[in-house]
N, C-alpha and C. Protein backbone atom coordinates (compact mmCIF):
# COMPACT_ATOMS: atom_id res chain seq x y z
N UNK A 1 45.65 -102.21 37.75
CA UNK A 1 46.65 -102.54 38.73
C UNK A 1 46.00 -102.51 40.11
N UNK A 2 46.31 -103.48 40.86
CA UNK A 2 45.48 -103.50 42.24
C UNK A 2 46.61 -102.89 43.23
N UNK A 3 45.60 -102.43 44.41
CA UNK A 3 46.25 -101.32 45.44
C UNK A 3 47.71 -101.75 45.45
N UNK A 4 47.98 -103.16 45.99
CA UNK A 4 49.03 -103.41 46.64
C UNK A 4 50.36 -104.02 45.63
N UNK A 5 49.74 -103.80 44.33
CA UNK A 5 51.38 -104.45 43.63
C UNK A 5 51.69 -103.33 43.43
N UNK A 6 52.71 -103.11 43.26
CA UNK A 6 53.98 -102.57 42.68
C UNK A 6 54.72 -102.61 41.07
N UNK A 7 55.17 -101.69 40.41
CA UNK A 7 55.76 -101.84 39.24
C UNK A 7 57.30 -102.02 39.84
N UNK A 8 57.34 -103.39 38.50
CA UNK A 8 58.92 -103.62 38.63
C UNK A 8 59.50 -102.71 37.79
N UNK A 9 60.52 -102.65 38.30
CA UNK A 9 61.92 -101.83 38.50
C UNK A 9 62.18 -101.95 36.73
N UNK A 10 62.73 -100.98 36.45
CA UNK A 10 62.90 -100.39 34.82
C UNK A 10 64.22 -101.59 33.99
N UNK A 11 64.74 -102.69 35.19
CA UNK A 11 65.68 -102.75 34.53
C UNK A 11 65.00 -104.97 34.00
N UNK A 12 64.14 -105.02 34.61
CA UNK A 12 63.15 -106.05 34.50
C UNK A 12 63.24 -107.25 35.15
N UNK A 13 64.32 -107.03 36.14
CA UNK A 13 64.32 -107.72 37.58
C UNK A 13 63.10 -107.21 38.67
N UNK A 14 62.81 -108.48 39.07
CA UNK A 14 62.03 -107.74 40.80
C UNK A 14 63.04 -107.54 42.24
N UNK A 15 62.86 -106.80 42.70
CA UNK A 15 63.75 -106.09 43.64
C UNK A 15 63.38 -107.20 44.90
N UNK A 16 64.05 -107.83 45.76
CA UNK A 16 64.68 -108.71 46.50
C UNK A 16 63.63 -108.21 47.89
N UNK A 17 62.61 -109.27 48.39
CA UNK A 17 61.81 -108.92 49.56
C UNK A 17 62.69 -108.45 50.55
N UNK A 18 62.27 -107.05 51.28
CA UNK A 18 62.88 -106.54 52.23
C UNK A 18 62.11 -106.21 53.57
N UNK A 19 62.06 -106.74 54.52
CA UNK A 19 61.76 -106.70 55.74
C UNK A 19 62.02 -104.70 55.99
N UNK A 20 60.75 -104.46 56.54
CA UNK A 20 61.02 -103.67 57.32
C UNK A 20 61.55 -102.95 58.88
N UNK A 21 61.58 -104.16 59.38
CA UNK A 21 62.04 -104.76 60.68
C UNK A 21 63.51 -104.87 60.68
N UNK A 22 64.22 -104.46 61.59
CA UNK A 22 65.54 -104.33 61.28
C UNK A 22 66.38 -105.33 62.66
N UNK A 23 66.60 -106.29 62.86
CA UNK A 23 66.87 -106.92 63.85
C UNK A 23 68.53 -107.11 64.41
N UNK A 24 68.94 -106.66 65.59
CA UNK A 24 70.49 -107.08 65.75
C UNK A 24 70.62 -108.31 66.49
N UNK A 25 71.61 -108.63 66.13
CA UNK A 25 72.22 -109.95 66.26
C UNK A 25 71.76 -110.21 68.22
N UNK A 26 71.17 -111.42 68.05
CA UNK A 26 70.76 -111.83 69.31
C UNK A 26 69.74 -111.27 69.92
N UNK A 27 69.04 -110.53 69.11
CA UNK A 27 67.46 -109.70 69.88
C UNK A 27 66.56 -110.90 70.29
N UNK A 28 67.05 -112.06 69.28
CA UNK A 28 65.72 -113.17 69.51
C UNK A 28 66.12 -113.85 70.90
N UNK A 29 66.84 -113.67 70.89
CA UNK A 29 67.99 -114.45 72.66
C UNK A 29 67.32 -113.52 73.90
N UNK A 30 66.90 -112.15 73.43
CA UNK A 30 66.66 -111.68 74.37
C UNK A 30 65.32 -111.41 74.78
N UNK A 31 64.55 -111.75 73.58
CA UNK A 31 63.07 -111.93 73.64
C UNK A 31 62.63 -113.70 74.26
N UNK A 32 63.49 -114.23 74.29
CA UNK A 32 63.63 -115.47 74.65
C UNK A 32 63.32 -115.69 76.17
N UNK A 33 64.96 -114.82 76.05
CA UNK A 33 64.85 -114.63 77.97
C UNK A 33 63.79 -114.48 78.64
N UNK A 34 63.45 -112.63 77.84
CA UNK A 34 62.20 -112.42 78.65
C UNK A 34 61.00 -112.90 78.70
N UNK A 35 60.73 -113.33 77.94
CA UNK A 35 59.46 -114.08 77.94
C UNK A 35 59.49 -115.33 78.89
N UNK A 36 60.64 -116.36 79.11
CA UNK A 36 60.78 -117.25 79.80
C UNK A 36 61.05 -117.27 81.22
N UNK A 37 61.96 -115.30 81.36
CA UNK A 37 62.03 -115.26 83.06
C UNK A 37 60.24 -114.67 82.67
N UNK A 38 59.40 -113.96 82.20
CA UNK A 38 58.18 -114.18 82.67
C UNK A 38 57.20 -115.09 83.45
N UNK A 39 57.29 -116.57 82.20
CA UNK A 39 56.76 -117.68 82.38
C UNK A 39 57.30 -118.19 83.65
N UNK A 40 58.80 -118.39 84.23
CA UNK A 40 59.08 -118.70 85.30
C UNK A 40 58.70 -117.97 86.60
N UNK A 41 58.63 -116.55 86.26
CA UNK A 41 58.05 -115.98 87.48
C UNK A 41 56.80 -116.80 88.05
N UNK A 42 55.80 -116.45 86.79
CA UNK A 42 54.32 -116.80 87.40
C UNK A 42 54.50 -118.49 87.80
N UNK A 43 54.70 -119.12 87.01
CA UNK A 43 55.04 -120.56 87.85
C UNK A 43 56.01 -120.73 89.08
N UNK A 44 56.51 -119.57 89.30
CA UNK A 44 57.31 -119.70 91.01
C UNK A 44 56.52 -119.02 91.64
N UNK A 45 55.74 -118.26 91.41
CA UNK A 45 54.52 -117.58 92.20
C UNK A 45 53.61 -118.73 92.92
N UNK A 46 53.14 -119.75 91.03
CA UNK A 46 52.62 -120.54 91.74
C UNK A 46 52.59 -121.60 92.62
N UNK A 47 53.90 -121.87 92.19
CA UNK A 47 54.45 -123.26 93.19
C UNK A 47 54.94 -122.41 94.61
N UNK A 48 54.77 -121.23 94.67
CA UNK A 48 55.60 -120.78 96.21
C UNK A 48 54.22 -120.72 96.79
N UNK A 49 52.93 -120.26 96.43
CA UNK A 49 51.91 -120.30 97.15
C UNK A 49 52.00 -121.69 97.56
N UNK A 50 51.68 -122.75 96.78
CA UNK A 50 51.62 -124.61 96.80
C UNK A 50 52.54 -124.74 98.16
N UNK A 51 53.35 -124.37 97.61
CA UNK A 51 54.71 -124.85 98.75
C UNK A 51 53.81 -123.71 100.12
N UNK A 52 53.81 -123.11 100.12
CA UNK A 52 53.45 -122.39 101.47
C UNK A 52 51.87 -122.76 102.15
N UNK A 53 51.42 -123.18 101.00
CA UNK A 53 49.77 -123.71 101.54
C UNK A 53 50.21 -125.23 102.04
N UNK A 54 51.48 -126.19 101.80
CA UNK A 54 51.47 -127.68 102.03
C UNK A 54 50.50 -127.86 101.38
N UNK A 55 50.61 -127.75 100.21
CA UNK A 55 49.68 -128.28 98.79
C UNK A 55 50.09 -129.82 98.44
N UNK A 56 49.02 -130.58 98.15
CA UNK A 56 49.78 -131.99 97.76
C UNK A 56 50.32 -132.04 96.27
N UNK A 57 50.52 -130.85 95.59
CA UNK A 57 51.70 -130.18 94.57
C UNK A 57 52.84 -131.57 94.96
N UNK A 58 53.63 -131.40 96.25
CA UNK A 58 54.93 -131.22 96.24
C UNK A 58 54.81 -133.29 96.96
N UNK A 59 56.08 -133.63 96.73
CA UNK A 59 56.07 -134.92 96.88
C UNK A 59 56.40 -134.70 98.52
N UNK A 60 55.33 -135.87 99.30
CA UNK A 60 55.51 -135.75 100.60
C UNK A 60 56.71 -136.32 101.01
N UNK A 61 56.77 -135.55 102.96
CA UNK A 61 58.06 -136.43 103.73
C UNK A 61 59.54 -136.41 102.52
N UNK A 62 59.43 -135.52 101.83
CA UNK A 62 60.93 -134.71 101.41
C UNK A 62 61.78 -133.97 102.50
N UNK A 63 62.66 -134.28 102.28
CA UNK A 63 64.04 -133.76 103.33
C UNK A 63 64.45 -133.27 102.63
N UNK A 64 64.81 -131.69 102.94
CA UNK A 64 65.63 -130.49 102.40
C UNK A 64 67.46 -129.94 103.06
N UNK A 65 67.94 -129.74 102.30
CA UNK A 65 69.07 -129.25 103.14
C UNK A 65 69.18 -128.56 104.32
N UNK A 66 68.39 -127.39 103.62
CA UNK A 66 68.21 -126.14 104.68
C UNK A 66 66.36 -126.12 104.51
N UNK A 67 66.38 -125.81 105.84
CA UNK A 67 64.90 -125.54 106.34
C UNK A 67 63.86 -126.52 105.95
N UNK A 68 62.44 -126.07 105.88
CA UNK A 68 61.55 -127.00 105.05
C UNK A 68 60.58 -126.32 104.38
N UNK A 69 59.34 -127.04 103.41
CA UNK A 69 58.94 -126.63 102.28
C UNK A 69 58.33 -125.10 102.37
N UNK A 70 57.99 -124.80 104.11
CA UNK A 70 57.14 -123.55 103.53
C UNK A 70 58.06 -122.55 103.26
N UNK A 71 59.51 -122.67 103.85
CA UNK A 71 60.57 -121.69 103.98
C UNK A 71 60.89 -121.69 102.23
N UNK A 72 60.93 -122.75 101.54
CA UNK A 72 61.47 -122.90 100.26
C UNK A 72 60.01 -122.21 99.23
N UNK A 73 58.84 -122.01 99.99
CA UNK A 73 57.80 -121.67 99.22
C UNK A 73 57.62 -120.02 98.94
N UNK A 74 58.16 -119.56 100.49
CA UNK A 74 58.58 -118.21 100.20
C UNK A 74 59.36 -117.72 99.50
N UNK A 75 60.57 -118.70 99.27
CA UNK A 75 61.60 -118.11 98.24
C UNK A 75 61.18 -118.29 97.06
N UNK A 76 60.75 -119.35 96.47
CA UNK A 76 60.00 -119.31 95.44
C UNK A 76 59.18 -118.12 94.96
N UNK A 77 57.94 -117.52 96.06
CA UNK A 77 57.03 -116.76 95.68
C UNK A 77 57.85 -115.37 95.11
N UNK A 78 58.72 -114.80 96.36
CA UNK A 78 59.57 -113.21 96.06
C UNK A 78 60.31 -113.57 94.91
N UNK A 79 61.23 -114.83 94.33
CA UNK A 79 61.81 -115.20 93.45
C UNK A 79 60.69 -114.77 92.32
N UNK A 80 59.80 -115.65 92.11
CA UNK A 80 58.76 -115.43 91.04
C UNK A 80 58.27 -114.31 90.76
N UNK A 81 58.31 -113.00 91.85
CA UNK A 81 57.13 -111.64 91.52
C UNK A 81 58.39 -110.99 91.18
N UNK A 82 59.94 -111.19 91.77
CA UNK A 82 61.48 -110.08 91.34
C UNK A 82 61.67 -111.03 89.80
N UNK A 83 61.05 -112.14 89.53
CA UNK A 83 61.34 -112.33 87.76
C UNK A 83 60.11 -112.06 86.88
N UNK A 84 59.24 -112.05 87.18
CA UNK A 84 58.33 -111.18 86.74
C UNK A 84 58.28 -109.93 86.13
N UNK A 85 58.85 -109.17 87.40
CA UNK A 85 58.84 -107.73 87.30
C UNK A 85 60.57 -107.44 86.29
N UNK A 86 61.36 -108.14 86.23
CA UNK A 86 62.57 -108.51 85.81
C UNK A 86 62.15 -108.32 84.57
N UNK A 87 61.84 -109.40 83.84
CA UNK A 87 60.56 -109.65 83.12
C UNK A 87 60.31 -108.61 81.82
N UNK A 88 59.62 -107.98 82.83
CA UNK A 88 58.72 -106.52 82.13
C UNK A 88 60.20 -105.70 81.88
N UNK A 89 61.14 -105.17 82.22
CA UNK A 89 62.01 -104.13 82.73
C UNK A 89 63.07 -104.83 81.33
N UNK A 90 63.24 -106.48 81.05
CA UNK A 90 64.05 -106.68 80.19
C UNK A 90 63.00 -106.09 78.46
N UNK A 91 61.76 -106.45 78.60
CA UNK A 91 61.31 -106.01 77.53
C UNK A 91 61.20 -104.62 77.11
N UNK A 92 61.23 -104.02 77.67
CA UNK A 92 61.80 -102.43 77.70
C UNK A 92 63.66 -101.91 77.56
N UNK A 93 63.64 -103.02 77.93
CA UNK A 93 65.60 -102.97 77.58
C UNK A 93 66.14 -102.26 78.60
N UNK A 94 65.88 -102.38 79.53
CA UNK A 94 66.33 -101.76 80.81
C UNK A 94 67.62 -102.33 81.33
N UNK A 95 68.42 -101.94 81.41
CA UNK A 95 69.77 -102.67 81.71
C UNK A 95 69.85 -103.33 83.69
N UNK A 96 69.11 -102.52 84.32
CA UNK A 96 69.08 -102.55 85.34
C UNK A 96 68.41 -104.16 85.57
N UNK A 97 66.80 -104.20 84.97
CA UNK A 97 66.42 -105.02 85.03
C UNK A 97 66.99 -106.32 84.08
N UNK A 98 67.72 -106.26 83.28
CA UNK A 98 68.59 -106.92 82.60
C UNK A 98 69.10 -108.22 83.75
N UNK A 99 70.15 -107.29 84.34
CA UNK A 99 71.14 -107.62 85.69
C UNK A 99 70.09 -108.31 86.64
N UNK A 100 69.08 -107.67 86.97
CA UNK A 100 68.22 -108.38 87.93
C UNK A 100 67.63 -109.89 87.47
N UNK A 101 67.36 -110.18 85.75
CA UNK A 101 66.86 -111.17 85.52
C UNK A 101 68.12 -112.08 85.63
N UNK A 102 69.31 -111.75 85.68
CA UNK A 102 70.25 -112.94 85.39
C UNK A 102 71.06 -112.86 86.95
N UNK A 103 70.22 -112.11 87.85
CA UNK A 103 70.49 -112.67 89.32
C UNK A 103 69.38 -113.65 89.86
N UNK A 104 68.34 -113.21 89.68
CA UNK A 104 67.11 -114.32 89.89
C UNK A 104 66.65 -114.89 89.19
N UNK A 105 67.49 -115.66 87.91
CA UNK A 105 67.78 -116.62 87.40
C UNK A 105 68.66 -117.62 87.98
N UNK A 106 69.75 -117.08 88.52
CA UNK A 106 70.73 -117.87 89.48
C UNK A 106 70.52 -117.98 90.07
N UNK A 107 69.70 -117.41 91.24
CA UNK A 107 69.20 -117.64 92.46
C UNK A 107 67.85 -118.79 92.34
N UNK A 108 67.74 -118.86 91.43
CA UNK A 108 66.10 -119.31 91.05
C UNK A 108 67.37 -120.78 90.66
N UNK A 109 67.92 -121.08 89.77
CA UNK A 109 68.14 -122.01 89.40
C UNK A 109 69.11 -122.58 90.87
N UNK A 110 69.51 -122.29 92.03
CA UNK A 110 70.13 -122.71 93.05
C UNK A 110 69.14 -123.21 93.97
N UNK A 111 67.69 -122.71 93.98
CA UNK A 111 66.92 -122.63 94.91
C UNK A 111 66.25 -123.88 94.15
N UNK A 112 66.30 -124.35 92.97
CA UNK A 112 65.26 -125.52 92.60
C UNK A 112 66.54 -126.56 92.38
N UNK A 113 67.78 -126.87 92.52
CA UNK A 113 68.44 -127.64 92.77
C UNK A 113 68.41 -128.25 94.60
N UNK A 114 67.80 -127.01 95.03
CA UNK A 114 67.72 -127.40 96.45
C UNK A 114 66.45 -128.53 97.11
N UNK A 115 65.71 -127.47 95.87
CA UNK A 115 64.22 -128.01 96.34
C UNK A 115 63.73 -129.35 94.99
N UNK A 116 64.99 -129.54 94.74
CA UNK A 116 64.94 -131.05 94.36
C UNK A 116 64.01 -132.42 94.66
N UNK A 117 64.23 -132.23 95.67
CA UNK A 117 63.51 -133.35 97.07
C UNK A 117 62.26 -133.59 96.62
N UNK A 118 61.56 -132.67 96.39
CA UNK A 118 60.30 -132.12 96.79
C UNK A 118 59.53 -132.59 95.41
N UNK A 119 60.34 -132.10 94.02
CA UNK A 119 59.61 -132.27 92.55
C UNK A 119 60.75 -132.50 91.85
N UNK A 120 61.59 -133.31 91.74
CA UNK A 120 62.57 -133.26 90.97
C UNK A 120 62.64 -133.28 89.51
N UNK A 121 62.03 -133.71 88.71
CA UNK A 121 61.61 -133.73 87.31
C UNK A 121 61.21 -132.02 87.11
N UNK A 122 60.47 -131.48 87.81
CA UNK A 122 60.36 -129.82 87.41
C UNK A 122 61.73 -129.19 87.69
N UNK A 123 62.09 -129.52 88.78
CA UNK A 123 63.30 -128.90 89.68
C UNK A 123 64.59 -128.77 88.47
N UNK A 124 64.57 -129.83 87.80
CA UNK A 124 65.75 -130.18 86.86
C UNK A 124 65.53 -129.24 85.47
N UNK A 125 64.48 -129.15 85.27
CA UNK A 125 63.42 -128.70 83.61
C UNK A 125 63.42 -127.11 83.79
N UNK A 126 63.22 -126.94 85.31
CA UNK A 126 63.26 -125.38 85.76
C UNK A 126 64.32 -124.64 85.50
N UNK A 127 65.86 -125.68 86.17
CA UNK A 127 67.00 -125.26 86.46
C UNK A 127 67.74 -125.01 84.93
N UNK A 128 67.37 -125.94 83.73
CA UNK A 128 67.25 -125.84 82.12
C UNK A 128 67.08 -124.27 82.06
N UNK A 129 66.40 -124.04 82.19
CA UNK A 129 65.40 -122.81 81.62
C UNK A 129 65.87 -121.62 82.51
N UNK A 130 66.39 -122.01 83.53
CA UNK A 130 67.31 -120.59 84.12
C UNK A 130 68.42 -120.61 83.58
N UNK A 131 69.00 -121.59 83.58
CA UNK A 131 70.29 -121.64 82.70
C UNK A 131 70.37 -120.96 81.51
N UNK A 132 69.44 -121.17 80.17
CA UNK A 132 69.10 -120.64 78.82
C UNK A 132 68.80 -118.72 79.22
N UNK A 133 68.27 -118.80 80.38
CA UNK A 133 68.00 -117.07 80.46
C UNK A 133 69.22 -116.54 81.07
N UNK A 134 69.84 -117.35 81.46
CA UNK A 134 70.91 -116.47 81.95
C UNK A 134 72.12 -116.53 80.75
N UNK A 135 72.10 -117.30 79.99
CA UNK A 135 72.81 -117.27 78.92
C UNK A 135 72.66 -116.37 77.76
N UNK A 136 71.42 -115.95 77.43
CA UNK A 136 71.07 -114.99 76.80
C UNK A 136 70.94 -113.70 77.58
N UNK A 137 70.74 -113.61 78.46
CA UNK A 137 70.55 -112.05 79.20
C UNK A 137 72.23 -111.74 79.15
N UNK A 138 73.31 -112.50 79.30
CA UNK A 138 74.46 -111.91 79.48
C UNK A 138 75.35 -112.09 78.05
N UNK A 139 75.08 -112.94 77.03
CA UNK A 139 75.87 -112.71 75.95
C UNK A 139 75.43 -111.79 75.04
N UNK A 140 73.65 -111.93 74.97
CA UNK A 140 73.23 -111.01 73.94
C UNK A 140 72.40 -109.36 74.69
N UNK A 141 72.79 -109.40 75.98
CA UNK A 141 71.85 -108.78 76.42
C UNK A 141 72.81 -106.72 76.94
N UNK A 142 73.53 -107.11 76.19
CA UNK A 142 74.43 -105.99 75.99
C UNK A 142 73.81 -104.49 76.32
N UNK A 143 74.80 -103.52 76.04
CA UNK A 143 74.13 -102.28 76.07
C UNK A 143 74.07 -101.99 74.47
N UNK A 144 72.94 -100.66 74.62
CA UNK A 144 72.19 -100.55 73.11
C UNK A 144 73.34 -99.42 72.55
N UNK A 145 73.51 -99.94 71.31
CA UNK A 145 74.92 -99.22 70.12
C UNK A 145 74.24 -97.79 70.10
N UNK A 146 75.05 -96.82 70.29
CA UNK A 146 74.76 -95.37 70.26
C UNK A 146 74.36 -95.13 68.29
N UNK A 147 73.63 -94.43 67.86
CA UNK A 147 73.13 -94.53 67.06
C UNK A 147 73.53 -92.97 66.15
């Protein structure tokens, strides 16, 4: 008999593969999130540097509502390092940071409807993907069942 089989069960059925991993409903929603407010951080990091260097990133002679690109590059950058750090704090299950990813998700998805002008095809793909994290951080992103 080799290390890893097992004797079947006395009654001459094999007993039904069982995961040792025990998963609640919507954990994958929330591994989702976080991983994606991650990915969005560092890409608002990087596009807020772009935007603040007048990188040829951004489509020229864009007109913004409010202010112009370097003002929108800063928000980007603090946006990107508070979802980041959001981020880390949801993978730990931190409720605090929970709340924080599905504020600078909204804020993040208001700020690239703004900055439309500028990249609109990301702006739209971005605003997707805040949407999906904020949908999972608040339906599945609950507090943990007392045990």
């Amino acid at each position: 008999m080799s290390v890893g089989a097992s004797r079947p069960p006395e009654s001459g059925r094999a007993e039904p593969y069982r995961d040792s991993y025990e998963s609640e409903k919507g954990d994958g929603w929330i591994v989702f999130a976080g991983v994606m407010l991650m990915i969005l951080g560092v890409l608002n990091v990087v596009g807020g540097i772009g935007a603040i260097d007048n990188a040829n990133f951004y489509a020229g002679h864009a007109k913004f509502v409010i202010s112009d690109l370097n003002t929108w590059g800063w928000v980007l950058l603090i946006t990107g390092i508070v979802q980041f750090l959001a981020a880390l704090g949801i993978m730990a299950k931190n409720q605090l940071a929970r709340w924080l990813g599905v504020g600078f998700a909204g804020l993040n998805a208001i700020a690239q409807l703004i900055f439309i002008a500028a990249f609109p095809l990301w702006a739209v793909a971005v605003f997707a993907v805040d949407i999906l994290v904020i949908y999972g951080l608040i339906v599945y992103g609950g507090r943990e069942r007392a045990v």
